[in-house]
C-alpha atoms as a PDB file:
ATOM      1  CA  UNK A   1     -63.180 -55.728 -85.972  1.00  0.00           C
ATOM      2  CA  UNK A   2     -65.551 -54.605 -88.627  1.00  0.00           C
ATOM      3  CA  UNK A   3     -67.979 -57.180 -89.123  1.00  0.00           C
ATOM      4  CA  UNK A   4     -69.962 -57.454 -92.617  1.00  0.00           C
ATOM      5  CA  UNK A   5     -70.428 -61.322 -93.145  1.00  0.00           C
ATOM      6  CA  UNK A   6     -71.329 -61.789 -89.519  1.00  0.00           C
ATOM      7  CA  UNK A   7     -73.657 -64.598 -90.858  1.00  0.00           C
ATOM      8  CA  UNK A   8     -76.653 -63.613 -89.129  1.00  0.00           C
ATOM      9  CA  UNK A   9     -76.741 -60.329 -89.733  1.00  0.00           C
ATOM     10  CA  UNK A  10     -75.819 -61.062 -93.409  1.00  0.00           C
ATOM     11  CA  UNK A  11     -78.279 -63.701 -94.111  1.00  0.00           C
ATOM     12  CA  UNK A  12     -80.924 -61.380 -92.688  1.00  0.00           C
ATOM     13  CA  UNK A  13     -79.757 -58.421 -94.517  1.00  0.00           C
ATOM     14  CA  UNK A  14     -79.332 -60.253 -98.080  1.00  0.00           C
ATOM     15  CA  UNK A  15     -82.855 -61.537 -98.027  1.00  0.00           C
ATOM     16  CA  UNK A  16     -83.837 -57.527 -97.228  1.00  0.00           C
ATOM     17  CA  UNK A  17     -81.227 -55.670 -99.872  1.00  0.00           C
ATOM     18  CA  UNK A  18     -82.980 -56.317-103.055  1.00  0.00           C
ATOM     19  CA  UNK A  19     -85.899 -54.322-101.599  1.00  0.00           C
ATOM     20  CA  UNK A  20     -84.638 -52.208 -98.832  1.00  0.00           C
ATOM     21  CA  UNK A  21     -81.585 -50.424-100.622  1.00  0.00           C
ATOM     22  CA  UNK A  22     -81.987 -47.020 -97.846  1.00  0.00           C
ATOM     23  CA  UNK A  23     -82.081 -49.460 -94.671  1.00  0.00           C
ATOM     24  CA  UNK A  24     -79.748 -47.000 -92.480  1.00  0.00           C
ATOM     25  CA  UNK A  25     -77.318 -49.309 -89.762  1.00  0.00           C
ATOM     26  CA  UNK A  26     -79.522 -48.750 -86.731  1.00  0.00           C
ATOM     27  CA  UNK A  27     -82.642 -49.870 -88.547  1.00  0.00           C
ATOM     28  CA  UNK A  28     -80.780 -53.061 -89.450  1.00  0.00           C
ATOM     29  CA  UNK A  29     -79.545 -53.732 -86.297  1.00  0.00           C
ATOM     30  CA  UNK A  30     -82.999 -53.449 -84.744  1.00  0.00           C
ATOM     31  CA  UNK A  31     -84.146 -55.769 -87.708  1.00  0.00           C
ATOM     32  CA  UNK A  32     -81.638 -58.033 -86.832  1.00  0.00           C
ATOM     33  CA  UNK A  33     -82.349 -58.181 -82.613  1.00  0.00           C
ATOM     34  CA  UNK A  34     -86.212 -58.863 -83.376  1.00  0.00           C
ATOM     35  CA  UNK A  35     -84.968 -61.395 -86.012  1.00  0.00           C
ATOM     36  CA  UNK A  36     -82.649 -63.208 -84.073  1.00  0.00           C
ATOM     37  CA  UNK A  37     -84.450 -63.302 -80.284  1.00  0.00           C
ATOM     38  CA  UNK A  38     -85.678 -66.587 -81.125  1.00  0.00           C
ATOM     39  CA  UNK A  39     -82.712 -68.343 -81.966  1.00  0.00           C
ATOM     40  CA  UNK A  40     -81.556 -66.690 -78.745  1.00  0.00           C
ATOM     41  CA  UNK A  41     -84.306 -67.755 -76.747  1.00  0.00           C
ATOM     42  CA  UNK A  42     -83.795 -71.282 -77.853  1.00  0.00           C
ATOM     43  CA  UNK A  43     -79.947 -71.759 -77.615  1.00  0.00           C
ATOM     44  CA  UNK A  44     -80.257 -69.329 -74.217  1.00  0.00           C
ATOM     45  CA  UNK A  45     -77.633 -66.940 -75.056  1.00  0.00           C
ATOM     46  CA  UNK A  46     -77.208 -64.275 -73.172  1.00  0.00           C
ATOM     47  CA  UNK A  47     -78.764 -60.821 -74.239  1.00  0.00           C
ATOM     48  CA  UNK A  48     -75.160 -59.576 -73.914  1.00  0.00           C
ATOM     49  CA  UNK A  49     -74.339 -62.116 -76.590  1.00  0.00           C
ATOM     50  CA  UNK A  50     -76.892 -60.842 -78.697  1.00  0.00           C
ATOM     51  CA  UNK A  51     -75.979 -57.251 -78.459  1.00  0.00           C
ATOM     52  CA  UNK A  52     -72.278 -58.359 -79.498  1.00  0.00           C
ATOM     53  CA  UNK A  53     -73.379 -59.897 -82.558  1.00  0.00           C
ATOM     54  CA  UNK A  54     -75.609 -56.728 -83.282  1.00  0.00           C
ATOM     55  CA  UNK A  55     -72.400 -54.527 -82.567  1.00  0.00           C
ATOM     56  CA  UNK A  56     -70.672 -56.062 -85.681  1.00  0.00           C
ATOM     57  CA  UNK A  57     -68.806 -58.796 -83.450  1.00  0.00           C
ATOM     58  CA  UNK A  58     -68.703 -62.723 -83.372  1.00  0.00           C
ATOM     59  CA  UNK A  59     -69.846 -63.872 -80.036  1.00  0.00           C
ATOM     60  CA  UNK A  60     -67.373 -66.051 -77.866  1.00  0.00           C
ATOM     61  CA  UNK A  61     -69.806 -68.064 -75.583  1.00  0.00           C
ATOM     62  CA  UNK A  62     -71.004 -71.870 -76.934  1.00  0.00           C
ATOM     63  CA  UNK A  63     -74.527 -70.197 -76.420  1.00  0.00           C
ATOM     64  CA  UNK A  64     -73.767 -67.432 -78.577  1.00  0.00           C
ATOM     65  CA  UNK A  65     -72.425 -69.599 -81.357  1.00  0.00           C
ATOM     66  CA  UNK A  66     -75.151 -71.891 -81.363  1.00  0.00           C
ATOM     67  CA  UNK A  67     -77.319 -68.850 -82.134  1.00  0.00           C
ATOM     68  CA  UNK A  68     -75.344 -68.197 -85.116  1.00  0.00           C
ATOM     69  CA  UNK A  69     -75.960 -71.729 -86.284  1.00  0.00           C
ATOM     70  CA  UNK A  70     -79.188 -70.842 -85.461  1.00  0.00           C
ATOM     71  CA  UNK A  71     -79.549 -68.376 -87.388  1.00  0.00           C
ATOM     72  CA  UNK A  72     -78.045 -70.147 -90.375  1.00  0.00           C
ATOM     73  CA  UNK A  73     -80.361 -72.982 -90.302  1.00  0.00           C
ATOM     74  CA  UNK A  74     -83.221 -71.186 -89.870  1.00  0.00           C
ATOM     75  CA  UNK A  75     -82.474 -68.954 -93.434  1.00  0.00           C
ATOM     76  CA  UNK A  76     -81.188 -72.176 -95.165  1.00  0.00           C
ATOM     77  CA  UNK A  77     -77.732 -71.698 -95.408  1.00  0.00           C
ATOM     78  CA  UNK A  78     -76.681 -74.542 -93.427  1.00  0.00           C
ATOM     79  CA  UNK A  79     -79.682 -77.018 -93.510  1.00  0.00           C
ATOM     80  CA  UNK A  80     -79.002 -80.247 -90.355  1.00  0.00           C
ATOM     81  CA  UNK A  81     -75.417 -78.865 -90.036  1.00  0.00           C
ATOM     82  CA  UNK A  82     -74.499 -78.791 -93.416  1.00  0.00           C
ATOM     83  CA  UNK A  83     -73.861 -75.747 -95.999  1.00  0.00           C
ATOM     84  CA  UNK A  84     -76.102 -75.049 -98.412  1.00  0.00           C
ATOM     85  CA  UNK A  85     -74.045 -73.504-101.308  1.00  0.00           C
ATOM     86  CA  UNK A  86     -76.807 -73.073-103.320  1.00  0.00           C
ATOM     87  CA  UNK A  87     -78.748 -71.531-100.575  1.00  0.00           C
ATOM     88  CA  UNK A  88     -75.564 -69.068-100.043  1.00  0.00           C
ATOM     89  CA  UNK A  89     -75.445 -68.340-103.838  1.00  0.00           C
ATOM     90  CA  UNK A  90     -79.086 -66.891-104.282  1.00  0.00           C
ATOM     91  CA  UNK A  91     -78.577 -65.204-100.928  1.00  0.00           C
ATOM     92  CA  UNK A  92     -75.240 -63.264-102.125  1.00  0.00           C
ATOM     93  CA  UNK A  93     -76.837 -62.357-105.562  1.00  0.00           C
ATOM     94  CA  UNK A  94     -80.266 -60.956-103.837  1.00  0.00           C
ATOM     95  CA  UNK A  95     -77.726 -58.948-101.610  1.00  0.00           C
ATOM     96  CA  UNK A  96     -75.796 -57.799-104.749  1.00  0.00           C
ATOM     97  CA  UNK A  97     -79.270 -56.379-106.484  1.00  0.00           C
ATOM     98  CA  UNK A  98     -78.070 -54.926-110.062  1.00  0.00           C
ATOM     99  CA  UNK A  99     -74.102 -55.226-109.619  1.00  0.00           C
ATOM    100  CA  UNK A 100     -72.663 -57.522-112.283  1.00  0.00           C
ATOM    101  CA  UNK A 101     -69.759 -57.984-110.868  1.00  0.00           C
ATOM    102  CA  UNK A 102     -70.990 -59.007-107.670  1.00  0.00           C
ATOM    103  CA  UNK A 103     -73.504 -60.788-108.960  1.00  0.00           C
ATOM    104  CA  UNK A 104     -70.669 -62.967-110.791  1.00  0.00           C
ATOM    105  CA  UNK A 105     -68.979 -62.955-107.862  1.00  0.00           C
ATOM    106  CA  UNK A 106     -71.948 -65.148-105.584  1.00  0.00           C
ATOM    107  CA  UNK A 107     -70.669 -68.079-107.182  1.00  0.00           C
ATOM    108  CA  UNK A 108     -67.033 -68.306-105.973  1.00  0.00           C
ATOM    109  CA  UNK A 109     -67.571 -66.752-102.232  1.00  0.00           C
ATOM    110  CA  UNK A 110     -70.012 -69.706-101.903  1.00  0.00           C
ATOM    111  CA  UNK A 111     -68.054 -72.132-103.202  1.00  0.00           C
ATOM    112  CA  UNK A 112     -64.984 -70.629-100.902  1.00  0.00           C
ATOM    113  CA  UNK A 113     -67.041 -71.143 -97.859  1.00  0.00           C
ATOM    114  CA  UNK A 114     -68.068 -74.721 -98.603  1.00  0.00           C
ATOM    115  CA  UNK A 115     -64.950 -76.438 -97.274  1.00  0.00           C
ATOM    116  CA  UNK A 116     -65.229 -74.243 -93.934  1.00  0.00           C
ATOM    117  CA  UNK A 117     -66.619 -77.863 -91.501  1.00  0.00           C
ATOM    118  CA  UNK A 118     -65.791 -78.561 -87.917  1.00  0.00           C
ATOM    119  CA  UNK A 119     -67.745 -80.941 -85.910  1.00  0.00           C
ATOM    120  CA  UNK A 120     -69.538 -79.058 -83.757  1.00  0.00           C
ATOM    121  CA  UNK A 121     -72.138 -76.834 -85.662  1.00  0.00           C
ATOM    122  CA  UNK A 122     -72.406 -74.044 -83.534  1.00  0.00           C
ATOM    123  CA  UNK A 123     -68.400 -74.057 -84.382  1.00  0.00           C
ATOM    124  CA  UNK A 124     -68.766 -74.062 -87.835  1.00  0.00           C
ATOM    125  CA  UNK A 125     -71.316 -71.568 -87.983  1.00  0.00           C
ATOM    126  CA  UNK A 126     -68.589 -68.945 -86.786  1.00  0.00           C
ATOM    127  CA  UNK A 127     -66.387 -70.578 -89.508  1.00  0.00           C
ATOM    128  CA  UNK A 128     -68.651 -70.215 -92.516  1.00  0.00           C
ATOM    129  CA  UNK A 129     -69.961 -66.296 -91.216  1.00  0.00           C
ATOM    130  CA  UNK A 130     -65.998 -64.913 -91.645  1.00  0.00           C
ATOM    131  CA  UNK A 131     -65.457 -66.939 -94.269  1.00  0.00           C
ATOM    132  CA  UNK A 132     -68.661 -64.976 -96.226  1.00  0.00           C
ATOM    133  CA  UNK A 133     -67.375 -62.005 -94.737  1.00  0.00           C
ATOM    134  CA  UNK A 134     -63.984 -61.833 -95.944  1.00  0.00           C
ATOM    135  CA  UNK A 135     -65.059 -63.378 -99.001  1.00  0.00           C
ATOM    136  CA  UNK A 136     -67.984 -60.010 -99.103  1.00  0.00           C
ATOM    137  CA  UNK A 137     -65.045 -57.913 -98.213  1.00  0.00           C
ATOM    138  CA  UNK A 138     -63.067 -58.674-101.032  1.00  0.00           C
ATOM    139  CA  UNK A 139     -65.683 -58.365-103.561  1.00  0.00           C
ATOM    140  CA  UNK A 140     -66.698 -55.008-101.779  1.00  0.00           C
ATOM    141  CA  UNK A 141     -69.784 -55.721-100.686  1.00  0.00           C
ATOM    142  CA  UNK A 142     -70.709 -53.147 -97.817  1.00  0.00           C
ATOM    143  CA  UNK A 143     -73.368 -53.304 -94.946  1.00  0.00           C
ATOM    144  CA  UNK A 144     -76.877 -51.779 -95.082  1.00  0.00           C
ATOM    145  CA  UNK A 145     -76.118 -47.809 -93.529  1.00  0.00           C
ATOM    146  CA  UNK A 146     -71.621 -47.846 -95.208  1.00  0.00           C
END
């Protein structure tokens, strides 16, 4: 499965779209692995796990989860476990630049996503990233290198 709103690799690439418009798909996902090797480091996923998440797919382990949530916390959109819809909102509108319509459109894909809990965090990470995504998907927002 095509993976947009893989959280981690969205967060990242929303706070980069505004100013990196030509990033191709390899340079992203080499942005992403150098972004991400410390929350994979400290939840000690596996670098298998990281190189699924890279490839456009959620990983499956607890370890690999928890890097999501990771990931999450450490660009603000979940801040102690809990989502930031704010946060989400500025993020979605840098990664929509000069769209109107998908600049309108930050405002109800983060309020979607803000009833996406579970109890476990590294859960609920996985939650909230296909949330975004389908919510990105449906407002046609594309990854860096479509």
């Amino acid at each position: 499965m095509k993976i947009f709103y893989n959280l981690a690799i969205a967060v990242s690439m929303m706070l980069l779209a505004s100013n990196v418009k030509a990033m191709t798909k390899d340079e992203a996902k080499e942005m992403m692995k150098s972004m991400a090797e410390e929350c994979r480091k400290k939840e000690a996923a596996s670098e298998a796990e990281l190189e699924k998440m890279i490839n456009e797919e959620y990983p499956t382990s607890k370890e690999g989860k928890c890097m999501i949530h990771c990931l999450q916390e450490q660009y603000g959109v979940t801040q102690d476990g809990v989502y930031q819809k704010d946060t989400v909102k500025s993020l979605i509108e840098m990664m929509a630049g000069d769209d109107e319509n998908k600049r309108a459109a930050a405002e109800d894909i983060a309020e979607e996503c803000k009833s996406k809990t579970d109890s476990d965090k590294c859960e609920q990470a996985i939650l909230i990233g296909k949330c975004l995504e389908e919510g990105g998907k449906k407002r046609g927002f594309k990854a860096p290198g479509e």
